[in-house]
Protein backbone atom coordinates (compact mmCIF):
# COMPACT_ATOMS: atom_id res chain seq x y z
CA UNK A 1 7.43 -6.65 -147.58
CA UNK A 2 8.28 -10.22 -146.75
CA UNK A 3 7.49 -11.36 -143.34
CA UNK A 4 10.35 -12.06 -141.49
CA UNK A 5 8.25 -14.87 -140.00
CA UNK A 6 9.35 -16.90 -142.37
CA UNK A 7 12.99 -17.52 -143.02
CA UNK A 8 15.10 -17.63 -145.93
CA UNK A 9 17.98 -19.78 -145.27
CA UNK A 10 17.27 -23.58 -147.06
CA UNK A 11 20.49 -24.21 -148.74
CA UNK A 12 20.98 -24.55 -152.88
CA UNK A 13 22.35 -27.92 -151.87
CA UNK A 14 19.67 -29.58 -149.86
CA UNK A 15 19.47 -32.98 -151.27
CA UNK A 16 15.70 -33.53 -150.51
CA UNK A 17 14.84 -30.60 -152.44
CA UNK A 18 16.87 -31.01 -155.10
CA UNK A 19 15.78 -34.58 -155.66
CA UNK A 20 12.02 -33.87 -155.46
CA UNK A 21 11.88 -30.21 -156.80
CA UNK A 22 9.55 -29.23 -153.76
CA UNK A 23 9.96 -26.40 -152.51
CA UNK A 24 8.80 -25.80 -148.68
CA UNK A 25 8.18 -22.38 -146.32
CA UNK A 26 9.91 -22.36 -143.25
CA UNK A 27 9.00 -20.27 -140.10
CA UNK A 28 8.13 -20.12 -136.63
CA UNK A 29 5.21 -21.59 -135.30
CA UNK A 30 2.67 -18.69 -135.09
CA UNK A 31 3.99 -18.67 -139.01
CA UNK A 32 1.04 -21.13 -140.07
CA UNK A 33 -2.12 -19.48 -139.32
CA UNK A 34 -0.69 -20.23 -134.91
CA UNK A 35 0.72 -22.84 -133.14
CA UNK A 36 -2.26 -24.79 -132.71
CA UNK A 37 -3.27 -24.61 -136.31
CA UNK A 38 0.10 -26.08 -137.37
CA UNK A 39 0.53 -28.82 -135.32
CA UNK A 40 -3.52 -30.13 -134.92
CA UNK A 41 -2.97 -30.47 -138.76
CA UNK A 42 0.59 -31.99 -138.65
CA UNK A 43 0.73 -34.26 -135.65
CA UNK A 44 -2.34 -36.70 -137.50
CA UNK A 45 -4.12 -38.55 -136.97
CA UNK A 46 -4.29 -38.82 -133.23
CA UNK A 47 -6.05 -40.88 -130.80
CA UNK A 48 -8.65 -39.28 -129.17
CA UNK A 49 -9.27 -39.62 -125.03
CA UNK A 50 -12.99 -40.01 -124.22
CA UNK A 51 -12.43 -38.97 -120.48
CA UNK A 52 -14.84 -39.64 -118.34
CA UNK A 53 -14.59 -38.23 -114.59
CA UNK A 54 -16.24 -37.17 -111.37
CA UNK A 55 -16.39 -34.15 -109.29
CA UNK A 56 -18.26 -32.03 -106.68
CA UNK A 57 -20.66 -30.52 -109.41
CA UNK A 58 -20.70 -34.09 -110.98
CA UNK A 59 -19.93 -36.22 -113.98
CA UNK A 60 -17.98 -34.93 -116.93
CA UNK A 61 -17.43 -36.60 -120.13
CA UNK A 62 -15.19 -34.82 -122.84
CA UNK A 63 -13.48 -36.00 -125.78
CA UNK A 64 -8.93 -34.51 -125.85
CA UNK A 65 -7.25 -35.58 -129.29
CA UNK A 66 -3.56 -34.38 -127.51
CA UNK A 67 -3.26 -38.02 -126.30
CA UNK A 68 -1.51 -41.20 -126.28
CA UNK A 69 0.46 -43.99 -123.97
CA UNK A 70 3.37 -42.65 -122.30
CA UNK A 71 4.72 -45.80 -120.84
CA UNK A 72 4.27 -49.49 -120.29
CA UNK A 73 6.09 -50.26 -116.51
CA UNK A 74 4.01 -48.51 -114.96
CA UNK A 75 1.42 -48.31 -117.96
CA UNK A 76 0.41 -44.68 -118.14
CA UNK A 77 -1.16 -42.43 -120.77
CA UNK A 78 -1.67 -38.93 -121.03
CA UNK A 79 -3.41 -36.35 -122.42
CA UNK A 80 -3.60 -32.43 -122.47
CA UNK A 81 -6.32 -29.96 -121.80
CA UNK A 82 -5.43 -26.95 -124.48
CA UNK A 83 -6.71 -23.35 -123.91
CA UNK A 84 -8.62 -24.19 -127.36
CA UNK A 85 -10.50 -26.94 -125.92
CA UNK A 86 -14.40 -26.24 -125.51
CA UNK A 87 -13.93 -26.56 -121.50
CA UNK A 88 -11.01 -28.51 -120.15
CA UNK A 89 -11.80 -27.18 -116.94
CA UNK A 90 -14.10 -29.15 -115.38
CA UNK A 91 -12.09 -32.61 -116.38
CA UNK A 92 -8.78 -31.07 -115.09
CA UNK A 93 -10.28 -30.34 -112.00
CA UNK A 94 -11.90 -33.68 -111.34
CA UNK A 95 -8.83 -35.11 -112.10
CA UNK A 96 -7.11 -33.11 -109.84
CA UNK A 97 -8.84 -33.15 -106.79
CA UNK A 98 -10.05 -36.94 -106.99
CA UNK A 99 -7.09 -38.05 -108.54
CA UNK A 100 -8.98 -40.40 -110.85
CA UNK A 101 -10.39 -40.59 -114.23
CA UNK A 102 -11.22 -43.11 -117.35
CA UNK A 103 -9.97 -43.09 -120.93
CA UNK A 104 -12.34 -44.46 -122.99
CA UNK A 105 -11.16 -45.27 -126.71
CA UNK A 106 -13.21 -43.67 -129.16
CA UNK A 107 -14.72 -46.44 -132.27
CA UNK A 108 -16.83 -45.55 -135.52
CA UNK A 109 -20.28 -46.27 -133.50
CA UNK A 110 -19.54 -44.00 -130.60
CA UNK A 111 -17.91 -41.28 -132.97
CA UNK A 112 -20.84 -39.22 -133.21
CA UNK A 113 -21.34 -38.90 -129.20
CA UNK A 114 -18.28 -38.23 -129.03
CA UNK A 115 -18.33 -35.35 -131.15
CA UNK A 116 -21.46 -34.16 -129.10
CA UNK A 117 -20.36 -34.39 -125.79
CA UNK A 118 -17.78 -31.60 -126.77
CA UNK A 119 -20.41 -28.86 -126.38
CA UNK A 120 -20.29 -26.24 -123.77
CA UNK A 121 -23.05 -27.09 -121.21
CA UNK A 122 -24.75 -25.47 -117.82
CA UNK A 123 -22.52 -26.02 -115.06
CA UNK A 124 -23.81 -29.31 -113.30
CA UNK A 125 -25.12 -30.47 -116.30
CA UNK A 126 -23.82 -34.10 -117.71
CA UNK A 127 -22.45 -34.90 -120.70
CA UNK A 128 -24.09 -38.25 -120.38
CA UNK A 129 -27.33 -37.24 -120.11
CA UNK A 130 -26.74 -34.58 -123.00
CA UNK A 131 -25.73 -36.63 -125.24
CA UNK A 132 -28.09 -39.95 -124.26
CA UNK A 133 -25.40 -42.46 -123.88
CA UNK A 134 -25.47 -44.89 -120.89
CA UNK A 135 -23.02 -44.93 -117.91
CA UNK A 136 -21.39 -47.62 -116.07
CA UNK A 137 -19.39 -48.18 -112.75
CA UNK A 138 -15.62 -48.36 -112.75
CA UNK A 139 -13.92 -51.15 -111.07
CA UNK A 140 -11.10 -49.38 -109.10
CA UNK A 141 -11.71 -45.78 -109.54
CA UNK A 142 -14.20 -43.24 -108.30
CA UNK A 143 -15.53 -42.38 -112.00
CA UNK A 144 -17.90 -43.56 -114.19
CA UNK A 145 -17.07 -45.17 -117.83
CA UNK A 146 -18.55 -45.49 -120.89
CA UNK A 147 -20.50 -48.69 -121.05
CA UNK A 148 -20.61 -48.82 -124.77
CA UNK A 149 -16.81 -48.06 -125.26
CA UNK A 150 -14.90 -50.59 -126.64
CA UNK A 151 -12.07 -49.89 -124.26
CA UNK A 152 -11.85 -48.23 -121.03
CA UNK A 153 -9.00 -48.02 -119.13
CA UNK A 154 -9.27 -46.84 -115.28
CA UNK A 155 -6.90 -44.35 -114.25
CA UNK A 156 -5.33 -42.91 -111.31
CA UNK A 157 -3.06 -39.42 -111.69
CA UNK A 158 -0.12 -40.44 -112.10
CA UNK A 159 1.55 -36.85 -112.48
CA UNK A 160 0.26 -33.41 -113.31
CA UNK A 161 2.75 -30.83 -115.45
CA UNK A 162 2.19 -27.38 -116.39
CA UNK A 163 3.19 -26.44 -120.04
CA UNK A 164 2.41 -22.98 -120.48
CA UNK A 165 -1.61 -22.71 -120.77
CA UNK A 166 -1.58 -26.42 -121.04
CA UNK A 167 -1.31 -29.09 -118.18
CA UNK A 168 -0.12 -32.65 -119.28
CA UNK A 169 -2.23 -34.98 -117.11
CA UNK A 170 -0.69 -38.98 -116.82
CA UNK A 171 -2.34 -41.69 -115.69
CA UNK A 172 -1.53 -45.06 -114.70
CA UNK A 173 -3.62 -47.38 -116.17
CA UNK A 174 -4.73 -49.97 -113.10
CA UNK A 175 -7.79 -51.34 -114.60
CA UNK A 176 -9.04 -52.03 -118.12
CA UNK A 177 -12.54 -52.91 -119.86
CA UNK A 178 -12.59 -54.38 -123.36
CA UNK A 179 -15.35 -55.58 -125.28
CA UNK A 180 -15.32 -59.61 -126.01
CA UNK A 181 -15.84 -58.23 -129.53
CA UNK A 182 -12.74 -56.69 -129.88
CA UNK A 183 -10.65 -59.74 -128.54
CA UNK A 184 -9.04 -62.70 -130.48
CA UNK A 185 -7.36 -65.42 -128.21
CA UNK A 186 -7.47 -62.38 -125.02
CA UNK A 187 -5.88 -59.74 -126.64
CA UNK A 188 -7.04 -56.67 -128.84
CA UNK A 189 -7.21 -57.82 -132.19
CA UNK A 190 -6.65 -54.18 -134.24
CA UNK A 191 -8.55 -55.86 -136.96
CA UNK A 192 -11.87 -56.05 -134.77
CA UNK A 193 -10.95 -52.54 -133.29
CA UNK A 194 -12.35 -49.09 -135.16
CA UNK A 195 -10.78 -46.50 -133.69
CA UNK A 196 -11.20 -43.09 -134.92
CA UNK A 197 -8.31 -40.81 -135.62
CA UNK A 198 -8.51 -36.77 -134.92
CA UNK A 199 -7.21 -34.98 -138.49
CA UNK A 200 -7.32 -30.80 -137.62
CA UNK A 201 -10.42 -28.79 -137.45
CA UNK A 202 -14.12 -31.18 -137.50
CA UNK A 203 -12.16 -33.66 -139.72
CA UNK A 204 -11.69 -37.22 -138.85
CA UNK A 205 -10.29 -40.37 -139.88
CA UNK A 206 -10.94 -44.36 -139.94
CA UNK A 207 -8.77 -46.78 -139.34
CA UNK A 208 -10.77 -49.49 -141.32
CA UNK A 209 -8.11 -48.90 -144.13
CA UNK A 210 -5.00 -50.58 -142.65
CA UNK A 211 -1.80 -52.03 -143.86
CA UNK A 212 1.03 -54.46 -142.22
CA UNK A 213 4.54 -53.62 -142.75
CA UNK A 214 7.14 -56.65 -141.89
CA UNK A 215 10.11 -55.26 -139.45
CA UNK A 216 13.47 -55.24 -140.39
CA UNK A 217 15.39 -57.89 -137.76
């Protein structure tokens, strides 16, 4: 029996499959393996938030790959505890009650603590320590950052939204921390910048491999 998941209903005249012979299965989300599944594997690759926070039981560092900027006046970003996350509770809940947190940008050499920090620890226990990678004081927020991160950018909550099992967390950026290695003439220089990309599942992806396109007027 077909499952009704998946509909029928692509027309003998669709012009994209007609000119490329492909032929594609349509359905609703849950359709492809669940919703997660389907877009984690789609949506790629995505930056990856490296947010660092503070709370009554302590410091948290965990790594979110449902990220990105949001807006430039004010400049916020935002990223998403999901219910598939390792823990996103302790890092919503910082960020809640203190109403501050960093994003630190995640580069080839801090890839692998990354990756580490993600583990479920003891409550009270610090990802920093965990993992062996040093702290260092934020500017204009109540959090620690990443000292070796090649960006950090200081946040305050800007907003807090509820989607579903999710909450949408966005930050105004009011301080930033970039590496004089990553600069050319006081501005990020993407060239001197390897940032990681999140692909679905443990893979990842470089960004060493880069091409310019030249923008229509």
């Amino acid at each position: 029996m077909a499952d009704e998941r998946f509909a029928d209903e692509r027309p003998d005249d669709d012009p994209v499959t007609e000119a490329t012979g492909a032929s594609h299965r349509s359905g609703e989300p849950d359709a492809f393996g669940s919703p997660y599944r389907l877009l984690s594997a789609a949506v790629t690759p995505r930056p990856i938030a490296w947010v660092s926070s503070r709370g009554p039981a302590g410091e948290n560092l965990a790594p979110y790959s449902f990220f990105n900027t949001v807006a430039i006046d004010p400049p916020v970003v935002a990223f998403s505890p999901v219910a598939t996350a390792a823990d996103p509770k302790d890092t919503l809940a910082n960020a809640l009650e203190t109403e501050a947190f960093v994003v630190n940008v995640v580069t080839e050499d801090v890839v692998e603590a990354m990756n580490a920090s993600s583990a479920t620890l003891e409550a009270g226990e610090s990802e920093f320590d965990h993992v062996g990678i040093d702290r260092a004081p934020s500017a204009r927020v109540d959090a620690p950052r990443v000292a070796a991160a090649a960006v950090s950018l200081e946040c305050r909550l800007y907003d807090a939204v509820e989607i579903g099992t999710s909450t949408l967390v966005l930050g105004e950026v009011v301080y930033a921390h970039v590496a004089e290695a990553a600069l050319t003439d006081g501005a990020i220089d993407v060239d001197r910048l390897d940032t990681v990309g999140r692909l679905a599942g443990g893979w990842y992806a470089s960004t060493d491999d880069r091409y310019e396109l030249e923008r229509p007027p």
